[in-house]
N, C-alpha and C. Protein backbone atom coordinates (compact mmCIF):
# COMPACT_ATOMS: atom_id res chain seq x y z
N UNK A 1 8.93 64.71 -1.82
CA UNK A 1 8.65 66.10 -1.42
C UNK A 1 7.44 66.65 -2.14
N UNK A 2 7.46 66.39 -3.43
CA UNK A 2 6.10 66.91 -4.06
C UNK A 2 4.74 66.24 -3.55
N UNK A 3 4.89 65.06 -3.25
CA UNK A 3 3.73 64.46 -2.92
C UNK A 3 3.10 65.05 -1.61
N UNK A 4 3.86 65.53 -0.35
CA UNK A 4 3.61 66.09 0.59
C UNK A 4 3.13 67.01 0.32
N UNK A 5 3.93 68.40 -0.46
CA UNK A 5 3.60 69.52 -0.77
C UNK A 5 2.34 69.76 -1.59
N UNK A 6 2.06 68.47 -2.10
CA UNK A 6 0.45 68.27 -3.01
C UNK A 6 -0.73 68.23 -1.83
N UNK A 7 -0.34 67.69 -0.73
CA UNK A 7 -1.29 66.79 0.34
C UNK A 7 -1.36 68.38 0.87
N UNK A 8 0.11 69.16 1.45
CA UNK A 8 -0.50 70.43 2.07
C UNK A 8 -1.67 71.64 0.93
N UNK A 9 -0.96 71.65 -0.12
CA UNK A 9 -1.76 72.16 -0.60
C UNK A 9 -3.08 72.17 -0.69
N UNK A 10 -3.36 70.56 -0.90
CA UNK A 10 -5.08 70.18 -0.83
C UNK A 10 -5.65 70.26 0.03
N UNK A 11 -5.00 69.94 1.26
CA UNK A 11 -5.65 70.52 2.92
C UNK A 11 -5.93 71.51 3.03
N UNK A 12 -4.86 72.29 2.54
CA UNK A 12 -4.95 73.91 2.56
C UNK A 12 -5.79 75.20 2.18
N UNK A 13 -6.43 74.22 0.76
CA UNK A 13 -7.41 74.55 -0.11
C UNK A 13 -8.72 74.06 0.74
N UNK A 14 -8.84 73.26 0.87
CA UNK A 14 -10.50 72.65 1.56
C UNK A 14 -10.51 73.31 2.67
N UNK A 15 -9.70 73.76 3.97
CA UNK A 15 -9.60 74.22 4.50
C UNK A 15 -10.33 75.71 4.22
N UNK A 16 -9.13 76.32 3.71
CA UNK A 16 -10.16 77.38 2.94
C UNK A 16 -11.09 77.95 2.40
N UNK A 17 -11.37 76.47 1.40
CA UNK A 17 -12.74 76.87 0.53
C UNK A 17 -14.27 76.64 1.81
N UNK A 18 -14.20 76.57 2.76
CA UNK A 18 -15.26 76.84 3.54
C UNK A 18 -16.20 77.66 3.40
N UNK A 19 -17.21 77.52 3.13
CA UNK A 19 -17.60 79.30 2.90
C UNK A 19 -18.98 79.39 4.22
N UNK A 20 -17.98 80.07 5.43
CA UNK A 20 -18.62 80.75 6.62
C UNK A 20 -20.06 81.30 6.11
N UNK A 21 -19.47 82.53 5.47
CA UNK A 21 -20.87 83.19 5.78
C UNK A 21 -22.03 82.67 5.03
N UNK A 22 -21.61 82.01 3.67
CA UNK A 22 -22.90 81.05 3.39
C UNK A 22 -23.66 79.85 4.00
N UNK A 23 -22.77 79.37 4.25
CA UNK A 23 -23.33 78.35 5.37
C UNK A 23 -24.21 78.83 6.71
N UNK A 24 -23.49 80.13 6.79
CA UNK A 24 -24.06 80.37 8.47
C UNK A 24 -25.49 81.63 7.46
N UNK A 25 -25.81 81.98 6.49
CA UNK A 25 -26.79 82.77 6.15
C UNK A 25 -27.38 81.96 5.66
N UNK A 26 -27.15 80.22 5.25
CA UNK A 26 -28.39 79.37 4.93
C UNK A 26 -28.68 78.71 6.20
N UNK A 27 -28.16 78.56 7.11
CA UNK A 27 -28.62 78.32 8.54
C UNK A 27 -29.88 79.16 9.12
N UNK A 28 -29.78 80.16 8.92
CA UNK A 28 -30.47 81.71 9.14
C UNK A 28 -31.64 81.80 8.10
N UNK A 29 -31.87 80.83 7.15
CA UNK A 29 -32.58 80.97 6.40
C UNK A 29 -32.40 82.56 4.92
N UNK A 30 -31.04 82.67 5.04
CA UNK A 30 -31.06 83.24 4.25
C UNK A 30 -29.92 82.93 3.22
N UNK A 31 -29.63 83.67 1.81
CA UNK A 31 -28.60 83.37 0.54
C UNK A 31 -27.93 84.57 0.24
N UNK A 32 -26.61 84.77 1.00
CA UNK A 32 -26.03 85.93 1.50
C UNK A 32 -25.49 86.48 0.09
N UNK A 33 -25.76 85.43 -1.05
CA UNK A 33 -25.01 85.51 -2.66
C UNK A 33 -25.96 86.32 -3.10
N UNK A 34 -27.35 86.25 -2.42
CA UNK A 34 -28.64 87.14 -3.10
C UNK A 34 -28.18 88.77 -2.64
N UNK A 35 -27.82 88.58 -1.40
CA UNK A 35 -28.55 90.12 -0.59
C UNK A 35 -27.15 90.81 -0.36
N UNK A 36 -27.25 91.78 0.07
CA UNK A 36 -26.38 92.73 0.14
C UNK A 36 -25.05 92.68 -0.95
N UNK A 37 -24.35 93.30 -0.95
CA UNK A 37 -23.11 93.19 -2.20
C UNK A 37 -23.07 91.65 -2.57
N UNK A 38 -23.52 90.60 -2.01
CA UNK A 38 -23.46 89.16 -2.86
C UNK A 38 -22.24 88.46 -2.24
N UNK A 39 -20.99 89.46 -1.75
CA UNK A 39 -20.10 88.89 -1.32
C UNK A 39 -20.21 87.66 -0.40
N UNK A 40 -19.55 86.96 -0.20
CA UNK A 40 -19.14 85.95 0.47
C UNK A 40 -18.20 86.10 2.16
N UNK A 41 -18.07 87.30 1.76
CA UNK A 41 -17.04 87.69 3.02
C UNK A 41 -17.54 88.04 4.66
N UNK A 42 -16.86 88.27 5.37
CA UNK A 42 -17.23 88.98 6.40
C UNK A 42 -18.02 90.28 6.30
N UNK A 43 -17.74 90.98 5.81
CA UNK A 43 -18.20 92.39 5.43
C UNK A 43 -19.62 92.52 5.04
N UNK A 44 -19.86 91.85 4.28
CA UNK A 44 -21.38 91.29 3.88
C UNK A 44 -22.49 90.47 4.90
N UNK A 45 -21.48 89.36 5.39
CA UNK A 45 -21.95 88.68 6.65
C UNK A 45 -22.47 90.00 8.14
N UNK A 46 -21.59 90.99 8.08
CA UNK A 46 -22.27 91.89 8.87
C UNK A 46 -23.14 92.69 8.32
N UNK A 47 -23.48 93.17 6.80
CA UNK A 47 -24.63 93.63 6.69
C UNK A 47 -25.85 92.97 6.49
N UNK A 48 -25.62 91.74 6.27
CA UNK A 48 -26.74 91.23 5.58
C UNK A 48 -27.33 90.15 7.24
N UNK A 49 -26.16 89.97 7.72
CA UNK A 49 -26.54 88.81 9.39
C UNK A 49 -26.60 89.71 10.63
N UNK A 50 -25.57 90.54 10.42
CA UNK A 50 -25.58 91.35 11.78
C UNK A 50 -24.68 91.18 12.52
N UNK A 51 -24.09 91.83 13.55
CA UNK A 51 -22.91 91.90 14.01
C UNK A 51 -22.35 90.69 14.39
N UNK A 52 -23.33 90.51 15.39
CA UNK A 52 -23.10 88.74 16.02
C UNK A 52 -22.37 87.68 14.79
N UNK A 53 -23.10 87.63 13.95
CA UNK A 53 -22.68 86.71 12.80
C UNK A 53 -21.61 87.13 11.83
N UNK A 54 -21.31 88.39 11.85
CA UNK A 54 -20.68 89.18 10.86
C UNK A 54 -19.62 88.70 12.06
N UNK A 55 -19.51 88.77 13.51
CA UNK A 55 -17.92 88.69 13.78
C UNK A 55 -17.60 87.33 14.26
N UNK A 56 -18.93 86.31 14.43
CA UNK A 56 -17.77 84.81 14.23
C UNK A 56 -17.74 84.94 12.44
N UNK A 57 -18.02 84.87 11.62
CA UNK A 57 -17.51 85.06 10.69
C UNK A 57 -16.69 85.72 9.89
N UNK A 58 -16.08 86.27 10.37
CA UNK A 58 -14.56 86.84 10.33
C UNK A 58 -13.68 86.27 11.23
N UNK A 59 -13.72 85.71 12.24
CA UNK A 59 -13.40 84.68 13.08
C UNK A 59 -12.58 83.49 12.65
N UNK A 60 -13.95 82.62 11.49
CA UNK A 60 -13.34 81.51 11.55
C UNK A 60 -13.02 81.74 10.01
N UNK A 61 -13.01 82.70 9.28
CA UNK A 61 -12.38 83.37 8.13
C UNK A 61 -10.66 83.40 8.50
N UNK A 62 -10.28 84.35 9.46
CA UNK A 62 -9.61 84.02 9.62
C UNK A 62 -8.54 82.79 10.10
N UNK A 63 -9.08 82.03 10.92
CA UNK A 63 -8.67 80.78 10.94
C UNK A 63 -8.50 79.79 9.83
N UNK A 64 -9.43 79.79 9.10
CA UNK A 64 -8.91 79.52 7.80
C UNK A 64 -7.72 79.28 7.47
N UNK A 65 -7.07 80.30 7.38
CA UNK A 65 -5.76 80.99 6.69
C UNK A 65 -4.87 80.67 8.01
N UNK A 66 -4.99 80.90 9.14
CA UNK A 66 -4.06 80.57 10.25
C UNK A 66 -3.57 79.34 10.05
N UNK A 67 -4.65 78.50 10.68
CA UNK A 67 -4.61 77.20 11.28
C UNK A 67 -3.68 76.41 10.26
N UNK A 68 -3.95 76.29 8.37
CA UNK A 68 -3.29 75.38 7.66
C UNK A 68 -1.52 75.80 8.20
N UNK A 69 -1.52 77.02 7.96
CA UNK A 69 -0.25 77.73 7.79
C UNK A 69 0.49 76.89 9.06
N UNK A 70 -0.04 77.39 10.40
CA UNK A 70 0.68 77.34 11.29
C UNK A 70 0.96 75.94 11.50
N UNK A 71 -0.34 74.74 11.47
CA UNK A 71 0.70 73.35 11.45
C UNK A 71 1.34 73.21 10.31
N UNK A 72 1.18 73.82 9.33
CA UNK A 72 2.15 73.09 8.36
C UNK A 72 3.56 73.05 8.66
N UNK A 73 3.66 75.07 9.06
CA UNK A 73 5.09 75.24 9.73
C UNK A 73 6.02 74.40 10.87
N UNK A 74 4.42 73.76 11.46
CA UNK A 74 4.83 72.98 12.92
C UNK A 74 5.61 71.70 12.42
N UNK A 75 4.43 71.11 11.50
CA UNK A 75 4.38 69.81 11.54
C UNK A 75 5.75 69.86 10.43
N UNK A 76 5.98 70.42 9.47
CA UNK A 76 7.47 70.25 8.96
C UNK A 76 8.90 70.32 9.37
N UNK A 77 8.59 71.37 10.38
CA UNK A 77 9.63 71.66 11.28
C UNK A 77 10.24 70.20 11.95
N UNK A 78 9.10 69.56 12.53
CA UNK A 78 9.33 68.51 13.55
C UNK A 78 9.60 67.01 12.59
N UNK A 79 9.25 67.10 11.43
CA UNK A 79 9.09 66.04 10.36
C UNK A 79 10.36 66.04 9.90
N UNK A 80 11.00 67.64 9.34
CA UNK A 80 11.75 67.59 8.83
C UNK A 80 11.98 67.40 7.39
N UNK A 81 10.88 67.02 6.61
CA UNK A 81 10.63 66.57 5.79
C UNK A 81 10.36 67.44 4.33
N UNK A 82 9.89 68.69 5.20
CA UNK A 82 9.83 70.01 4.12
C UNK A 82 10.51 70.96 4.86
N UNK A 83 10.85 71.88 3.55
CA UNK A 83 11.17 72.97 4.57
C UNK A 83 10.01 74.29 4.93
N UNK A 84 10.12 74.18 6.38
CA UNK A 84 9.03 74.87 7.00
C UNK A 84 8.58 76.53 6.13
N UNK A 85 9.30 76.99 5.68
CA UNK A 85 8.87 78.14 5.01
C UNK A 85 8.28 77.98 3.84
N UNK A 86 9.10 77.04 2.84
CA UNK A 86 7.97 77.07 1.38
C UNK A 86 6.72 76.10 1.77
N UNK A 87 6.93 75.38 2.61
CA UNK A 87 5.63 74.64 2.76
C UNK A 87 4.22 75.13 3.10
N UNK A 88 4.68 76.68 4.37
CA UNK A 88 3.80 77.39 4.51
C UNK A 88 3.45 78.48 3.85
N UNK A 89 4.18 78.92 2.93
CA UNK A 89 3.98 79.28 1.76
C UNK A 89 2.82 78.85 1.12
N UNK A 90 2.72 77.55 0.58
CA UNK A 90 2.37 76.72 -0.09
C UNK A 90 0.64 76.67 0.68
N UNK A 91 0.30 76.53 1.95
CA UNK A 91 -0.40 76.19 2.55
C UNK A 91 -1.48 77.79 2.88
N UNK A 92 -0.48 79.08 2.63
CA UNK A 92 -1.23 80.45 3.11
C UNK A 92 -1.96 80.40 1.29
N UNK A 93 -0.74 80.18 0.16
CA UNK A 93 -1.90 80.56 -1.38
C UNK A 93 -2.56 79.57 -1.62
N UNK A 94 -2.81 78.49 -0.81
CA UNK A 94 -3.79 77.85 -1.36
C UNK A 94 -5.30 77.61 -0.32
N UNK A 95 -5.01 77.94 0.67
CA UNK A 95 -5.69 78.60 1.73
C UNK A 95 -6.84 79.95 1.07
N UNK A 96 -5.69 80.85 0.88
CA UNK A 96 -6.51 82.21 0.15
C UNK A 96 -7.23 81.84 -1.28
N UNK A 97 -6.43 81.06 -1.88
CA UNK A 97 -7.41 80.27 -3.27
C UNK A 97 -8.59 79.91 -2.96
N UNK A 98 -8.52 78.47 -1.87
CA UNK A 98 -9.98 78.28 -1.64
C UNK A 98 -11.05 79.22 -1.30
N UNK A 99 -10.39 79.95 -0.06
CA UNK A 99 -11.70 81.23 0.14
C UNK A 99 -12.14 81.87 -0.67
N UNK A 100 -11.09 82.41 -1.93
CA UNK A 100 -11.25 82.99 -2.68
C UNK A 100 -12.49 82.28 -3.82
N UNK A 101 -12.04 81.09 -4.42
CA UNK A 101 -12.40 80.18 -5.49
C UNK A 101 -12.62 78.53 -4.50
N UNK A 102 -13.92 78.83 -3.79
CA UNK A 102 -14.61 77.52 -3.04
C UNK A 102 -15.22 76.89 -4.00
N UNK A 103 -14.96 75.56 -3.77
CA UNK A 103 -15.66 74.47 -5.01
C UNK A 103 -17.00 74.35 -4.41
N UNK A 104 -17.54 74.80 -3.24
CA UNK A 104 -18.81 74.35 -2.57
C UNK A 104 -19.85 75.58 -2.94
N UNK A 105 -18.99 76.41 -3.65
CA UNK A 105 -20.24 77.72 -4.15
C UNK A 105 -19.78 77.95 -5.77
N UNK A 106 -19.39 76.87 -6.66
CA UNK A 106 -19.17 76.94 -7.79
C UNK A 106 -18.10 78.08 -7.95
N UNK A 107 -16.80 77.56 -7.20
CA UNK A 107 -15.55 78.46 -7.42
C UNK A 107 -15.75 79.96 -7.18
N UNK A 108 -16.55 80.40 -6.09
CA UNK A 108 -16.57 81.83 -6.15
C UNK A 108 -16.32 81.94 -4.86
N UNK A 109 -16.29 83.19 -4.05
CA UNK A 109 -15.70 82.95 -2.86
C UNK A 109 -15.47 84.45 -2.43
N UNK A 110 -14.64 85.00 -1.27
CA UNK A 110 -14.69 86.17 -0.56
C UNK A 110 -13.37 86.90 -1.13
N UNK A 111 -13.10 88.03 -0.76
CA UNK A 111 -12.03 88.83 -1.40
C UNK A 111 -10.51 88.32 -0.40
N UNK A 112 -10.17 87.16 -0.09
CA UNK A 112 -9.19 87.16 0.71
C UNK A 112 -8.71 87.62 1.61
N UNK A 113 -9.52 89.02 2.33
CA UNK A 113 -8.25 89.96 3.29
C UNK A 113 -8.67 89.12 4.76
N UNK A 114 -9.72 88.26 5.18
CA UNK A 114 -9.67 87.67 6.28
C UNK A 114 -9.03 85.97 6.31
N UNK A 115 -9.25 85.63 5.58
CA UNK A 115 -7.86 84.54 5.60
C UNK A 115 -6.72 84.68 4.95
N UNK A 116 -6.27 85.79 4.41
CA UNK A 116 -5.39 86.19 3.95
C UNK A 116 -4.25 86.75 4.93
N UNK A 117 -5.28 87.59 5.73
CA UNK A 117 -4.34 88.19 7.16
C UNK A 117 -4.81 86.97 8.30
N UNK A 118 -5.12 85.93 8.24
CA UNK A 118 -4.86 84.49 9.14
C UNK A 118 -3.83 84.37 8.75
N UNK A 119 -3.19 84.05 7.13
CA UNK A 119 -2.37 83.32 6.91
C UNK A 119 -0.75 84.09 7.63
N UNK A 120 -1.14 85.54 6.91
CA UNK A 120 0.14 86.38 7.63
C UNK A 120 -0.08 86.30 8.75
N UNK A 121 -1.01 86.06 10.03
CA UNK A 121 -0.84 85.91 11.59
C UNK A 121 0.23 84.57 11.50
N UNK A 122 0.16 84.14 10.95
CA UNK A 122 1.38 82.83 10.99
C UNK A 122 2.68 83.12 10.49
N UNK A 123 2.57 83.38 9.74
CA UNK A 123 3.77 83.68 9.24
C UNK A 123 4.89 85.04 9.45
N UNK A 124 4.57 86.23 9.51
CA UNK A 124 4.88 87.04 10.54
C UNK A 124 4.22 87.94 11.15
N UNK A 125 3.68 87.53 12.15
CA UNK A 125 2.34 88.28 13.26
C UNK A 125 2.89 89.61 13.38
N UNK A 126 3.86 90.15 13.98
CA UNK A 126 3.97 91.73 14.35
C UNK A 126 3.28 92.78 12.96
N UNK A 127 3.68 92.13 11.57
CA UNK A 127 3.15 92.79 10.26
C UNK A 127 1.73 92.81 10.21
N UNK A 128 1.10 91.47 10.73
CA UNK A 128 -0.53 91.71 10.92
C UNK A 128 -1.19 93.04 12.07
N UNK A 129 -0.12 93.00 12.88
CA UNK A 129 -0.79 93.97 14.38
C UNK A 129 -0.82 95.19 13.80
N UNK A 130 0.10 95.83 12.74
CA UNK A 130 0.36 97.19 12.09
C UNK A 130 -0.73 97.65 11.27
N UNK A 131 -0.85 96.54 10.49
CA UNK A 131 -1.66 96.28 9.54
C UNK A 131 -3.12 96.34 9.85
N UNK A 132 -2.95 95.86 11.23
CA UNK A 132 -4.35 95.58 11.60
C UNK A 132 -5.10 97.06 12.14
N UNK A 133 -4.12 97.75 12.64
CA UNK A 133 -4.59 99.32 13.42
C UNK A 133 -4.43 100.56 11.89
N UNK A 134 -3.82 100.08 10.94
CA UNK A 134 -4.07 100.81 10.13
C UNK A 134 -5.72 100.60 9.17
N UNK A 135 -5.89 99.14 9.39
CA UNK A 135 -7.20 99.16 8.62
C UNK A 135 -8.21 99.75 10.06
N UNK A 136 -8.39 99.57 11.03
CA UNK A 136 -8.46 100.09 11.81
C UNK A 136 -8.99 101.41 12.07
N UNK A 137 -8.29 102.12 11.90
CA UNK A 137 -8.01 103.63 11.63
C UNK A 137 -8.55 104.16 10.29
N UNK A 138 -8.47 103.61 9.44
CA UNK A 138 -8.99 103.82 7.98
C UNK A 138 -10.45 104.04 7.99
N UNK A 139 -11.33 102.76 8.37
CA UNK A 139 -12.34 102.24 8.72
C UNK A 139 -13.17 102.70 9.66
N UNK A 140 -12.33 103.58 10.52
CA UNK A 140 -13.23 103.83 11.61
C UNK A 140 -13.72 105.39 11.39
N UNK A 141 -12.61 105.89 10.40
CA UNK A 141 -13.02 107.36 10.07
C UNK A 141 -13.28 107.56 8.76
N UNK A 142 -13.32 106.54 7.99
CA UNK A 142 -14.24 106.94 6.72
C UNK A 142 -15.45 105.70 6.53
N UNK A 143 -15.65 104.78 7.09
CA UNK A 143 -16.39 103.78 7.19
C UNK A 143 -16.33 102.93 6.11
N UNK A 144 -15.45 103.14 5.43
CA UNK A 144 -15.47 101.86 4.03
C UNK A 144 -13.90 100.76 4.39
N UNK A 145 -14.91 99.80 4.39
CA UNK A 145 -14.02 98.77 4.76
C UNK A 145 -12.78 98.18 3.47
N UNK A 146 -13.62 98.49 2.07
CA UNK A 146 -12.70 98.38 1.18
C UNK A 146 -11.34 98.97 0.76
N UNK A 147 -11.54 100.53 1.31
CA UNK A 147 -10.65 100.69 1.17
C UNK A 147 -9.62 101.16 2.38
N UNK A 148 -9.87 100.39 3.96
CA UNK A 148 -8.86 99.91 4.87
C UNK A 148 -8.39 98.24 4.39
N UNK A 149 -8.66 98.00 3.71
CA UNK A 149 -8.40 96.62 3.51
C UNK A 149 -7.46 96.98 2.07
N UNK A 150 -7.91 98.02 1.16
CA UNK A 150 -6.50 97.69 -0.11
C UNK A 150 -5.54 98.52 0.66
N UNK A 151 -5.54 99.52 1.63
CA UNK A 151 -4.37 100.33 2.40
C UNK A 151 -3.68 99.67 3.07
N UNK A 152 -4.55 98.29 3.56
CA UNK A 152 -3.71 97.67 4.45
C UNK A 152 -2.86 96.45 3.89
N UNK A 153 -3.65 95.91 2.41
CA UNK A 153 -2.67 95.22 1.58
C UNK A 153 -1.36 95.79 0.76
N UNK A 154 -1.83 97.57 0.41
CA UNK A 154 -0.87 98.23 -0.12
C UNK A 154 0.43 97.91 1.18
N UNK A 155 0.26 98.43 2.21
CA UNK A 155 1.23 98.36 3.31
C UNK A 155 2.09 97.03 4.09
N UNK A 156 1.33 96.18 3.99
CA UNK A 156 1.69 94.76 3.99
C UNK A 156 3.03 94.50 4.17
N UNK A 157 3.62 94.58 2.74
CA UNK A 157 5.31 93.99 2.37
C UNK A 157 6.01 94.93 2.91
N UNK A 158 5.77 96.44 2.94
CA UNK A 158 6.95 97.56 3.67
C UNK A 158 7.01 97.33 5.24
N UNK A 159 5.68 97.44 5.24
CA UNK A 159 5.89 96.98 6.91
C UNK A 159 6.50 95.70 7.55
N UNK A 160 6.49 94.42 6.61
CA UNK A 160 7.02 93.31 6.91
C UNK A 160 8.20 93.84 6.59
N UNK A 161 9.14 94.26 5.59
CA UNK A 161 10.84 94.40 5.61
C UNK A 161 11.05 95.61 6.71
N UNK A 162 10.12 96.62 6.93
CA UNK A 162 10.74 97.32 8.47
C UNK A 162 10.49 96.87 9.44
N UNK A 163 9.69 96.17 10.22
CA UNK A 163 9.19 94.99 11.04
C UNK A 163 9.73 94.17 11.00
N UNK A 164 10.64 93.19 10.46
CA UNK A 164 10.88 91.80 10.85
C UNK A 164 13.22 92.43 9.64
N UNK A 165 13.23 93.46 10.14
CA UNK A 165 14.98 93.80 9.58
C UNK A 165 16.17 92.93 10.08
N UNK A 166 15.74 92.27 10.56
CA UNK A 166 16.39 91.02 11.43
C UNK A 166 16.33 90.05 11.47
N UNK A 167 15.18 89.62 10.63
CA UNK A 167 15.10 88.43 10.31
C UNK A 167 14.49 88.09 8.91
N UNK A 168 14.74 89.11 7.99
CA UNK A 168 14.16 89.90 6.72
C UNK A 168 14.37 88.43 5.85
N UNK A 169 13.14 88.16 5.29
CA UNK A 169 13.38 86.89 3.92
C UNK A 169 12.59 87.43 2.75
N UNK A 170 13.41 87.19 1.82
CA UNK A 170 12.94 87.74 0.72
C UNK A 170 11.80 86.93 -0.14
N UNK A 171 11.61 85.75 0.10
CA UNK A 171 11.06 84.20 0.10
C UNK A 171 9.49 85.23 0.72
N UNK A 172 9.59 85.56 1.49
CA UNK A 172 8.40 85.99 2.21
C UNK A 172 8.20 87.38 2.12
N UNK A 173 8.92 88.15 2.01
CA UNK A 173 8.64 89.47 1.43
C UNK A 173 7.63 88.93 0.34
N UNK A 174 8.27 88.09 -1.17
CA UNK A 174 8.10 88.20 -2.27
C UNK A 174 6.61 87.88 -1.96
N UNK A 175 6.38 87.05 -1.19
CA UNK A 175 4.84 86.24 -1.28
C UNK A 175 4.10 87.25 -0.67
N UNK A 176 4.13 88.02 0.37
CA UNK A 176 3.27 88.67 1.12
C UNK A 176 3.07 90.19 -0.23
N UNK A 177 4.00 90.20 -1.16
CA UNK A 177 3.34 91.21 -2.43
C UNK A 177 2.70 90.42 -3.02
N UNK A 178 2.70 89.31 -3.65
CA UNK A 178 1.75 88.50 -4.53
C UNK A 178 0.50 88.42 -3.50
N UNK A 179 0.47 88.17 -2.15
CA UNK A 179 -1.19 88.10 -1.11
C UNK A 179 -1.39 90.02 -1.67
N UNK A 180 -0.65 91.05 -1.47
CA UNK A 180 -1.15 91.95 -1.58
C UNK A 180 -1.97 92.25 -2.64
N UNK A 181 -1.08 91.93 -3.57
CA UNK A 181 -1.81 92.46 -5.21
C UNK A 181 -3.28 91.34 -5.39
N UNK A 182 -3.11 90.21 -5.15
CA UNK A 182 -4.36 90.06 -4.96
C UNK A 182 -5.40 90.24 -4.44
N UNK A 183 -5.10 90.40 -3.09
CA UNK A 183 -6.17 91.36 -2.15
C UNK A 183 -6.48 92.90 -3.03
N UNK A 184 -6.09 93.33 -3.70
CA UNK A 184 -5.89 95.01 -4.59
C UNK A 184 -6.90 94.35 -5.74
N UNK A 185 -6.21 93.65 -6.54
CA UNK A 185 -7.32 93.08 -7.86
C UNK A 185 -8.66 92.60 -7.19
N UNK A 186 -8.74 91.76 -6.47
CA UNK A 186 -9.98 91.55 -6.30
C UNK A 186 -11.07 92.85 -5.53
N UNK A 187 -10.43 93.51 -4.93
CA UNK A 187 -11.17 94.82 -4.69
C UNK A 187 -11.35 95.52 -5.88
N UNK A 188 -10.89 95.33 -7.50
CA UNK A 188 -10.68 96.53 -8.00
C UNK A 188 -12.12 97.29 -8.66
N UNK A 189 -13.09 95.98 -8.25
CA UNK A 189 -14.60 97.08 -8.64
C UNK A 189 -15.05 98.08 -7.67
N UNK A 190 -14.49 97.76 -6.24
CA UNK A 190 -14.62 98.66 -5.27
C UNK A 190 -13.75 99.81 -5.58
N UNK A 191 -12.77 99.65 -5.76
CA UNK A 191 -11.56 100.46 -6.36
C UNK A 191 -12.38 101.61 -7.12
N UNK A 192 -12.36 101.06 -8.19
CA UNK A 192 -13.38 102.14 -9.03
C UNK A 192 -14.76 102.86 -8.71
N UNK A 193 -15.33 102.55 -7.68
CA UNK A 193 -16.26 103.21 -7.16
C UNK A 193 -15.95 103.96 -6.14
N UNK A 194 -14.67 104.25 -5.63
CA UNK A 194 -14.58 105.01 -4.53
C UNK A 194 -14.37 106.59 -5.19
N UNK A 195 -13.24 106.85 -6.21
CA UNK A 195 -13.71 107.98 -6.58
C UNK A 195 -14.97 109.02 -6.86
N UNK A 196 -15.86 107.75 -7.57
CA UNK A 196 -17.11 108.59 -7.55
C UNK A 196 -18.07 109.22 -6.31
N UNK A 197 -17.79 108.16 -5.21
CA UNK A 197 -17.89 108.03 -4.06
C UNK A 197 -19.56 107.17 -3.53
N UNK A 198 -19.43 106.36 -4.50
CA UNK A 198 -20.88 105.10 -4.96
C UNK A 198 -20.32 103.82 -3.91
N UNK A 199 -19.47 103.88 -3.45
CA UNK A 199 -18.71 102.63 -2.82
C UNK A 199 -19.54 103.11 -1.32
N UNK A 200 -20.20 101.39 -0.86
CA UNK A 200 -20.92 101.16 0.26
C UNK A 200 -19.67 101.51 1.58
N UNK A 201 -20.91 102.39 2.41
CA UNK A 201 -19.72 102.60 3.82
C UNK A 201 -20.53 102.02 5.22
N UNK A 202 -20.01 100.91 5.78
CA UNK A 202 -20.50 100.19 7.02
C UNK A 202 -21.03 101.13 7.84
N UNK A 203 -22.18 100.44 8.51
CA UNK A 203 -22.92 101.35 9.90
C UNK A 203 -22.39 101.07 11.08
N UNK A 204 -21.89 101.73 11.81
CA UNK A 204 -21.38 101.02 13.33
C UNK A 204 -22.23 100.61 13.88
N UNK A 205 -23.69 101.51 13.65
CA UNK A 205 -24.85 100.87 14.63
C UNK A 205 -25.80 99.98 14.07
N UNK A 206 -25.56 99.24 13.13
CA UNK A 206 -26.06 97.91 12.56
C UNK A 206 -25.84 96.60 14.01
């Protein structure tokens, strides 16, 4: 069992550690680590590439985080061999690790909330759709993406135990607070700049 659960993990991780928008801003002739916030993420990928590029790159950001999750769930299910929940477990934090900490950009990487919410599209989708119209909504009327993205990690786990009361696991509650609080820490320099009100706010018409 460990040896499997080593193999998903490592898939899970390379999988992850992809890093979209660098690859696709050295394609472009540009070093997306230089220009705009430096990030690695989607968010950056649209200021610094432009919409077009900013939204397959959130795209396959998210996939990232989907794709390990969802065969893992598949392929254990049918194997039998793990059990389908800690395995995908196993496959969403090490998924968000790589994006987070990619070995292909010297362990540095994007703030998790787009393969982070891949990984929850797998694991319980109705919590992503909530989640998703609240960052949504956040975003569209104050224009800072950082902070629809810690509102929508703050909200995460409540909405998954009122959303899924019927089929409520605590196994997955517990994990979808550990994806939250990390999605929260790694924002927390944004965090601190929003009071002052120094924190960058997206252009729609970029």
């Amino acid at each position: 069992m460990e040896i499997h659960l080593l193999l998903v993990a490592f898939l899970s991780y390379l999988t992850g550690s992809i890093p979209t928008a660098y690859w696709i801003g050295l394609s472009l002739g540009k070093d997306i680590t230089k220009e705009g916030s430096g990030n690695v993420g989607a968010t950056n990928a649209l200021r610094v590439l432009g919409k077009k590029w900013g939204a397959i790159t959130l795209a396959i950001d998210i996939l990232k985080g989907f794709l390990p999750v969802f065969a893992t769930m598949h392929i254990s299910a049918l194997r039998g061999s793990l059990d389908p929940s800690l395995a995908a477990m196993v496959a969403a934090g090490f998924a968000i690790l790589g994006h987070s900490f990619s070995f292909w950009i010297r362990f540095k990487g994007g703030k998790g909330v787009a393969t982070g919410a891949g990984t929850v599209l797998a694991l319980a989708p109705l919590s992503v759709l909530v989640v998703l119209l609240v960052f949504v909504l956040v975003v569209a009327t104050t224009r800072l993406v950082s902070l629809g993205s810690v509102t929508g990690a703050a909200l995460l786990s409540p909405l998954y135990a009122l959303v899924y009361r019927e089929s409520f696991s605590w196994a997955i509650f517990g994990f979808l607070i550990a994806i939250s609080l990390f999605i929260i820490y790694k924002h927390r320099q944004n965090i601190k700049r929003l009071p002052s009100g120094t924190e960058s706010r997206i252009s729609f018409k970029q």
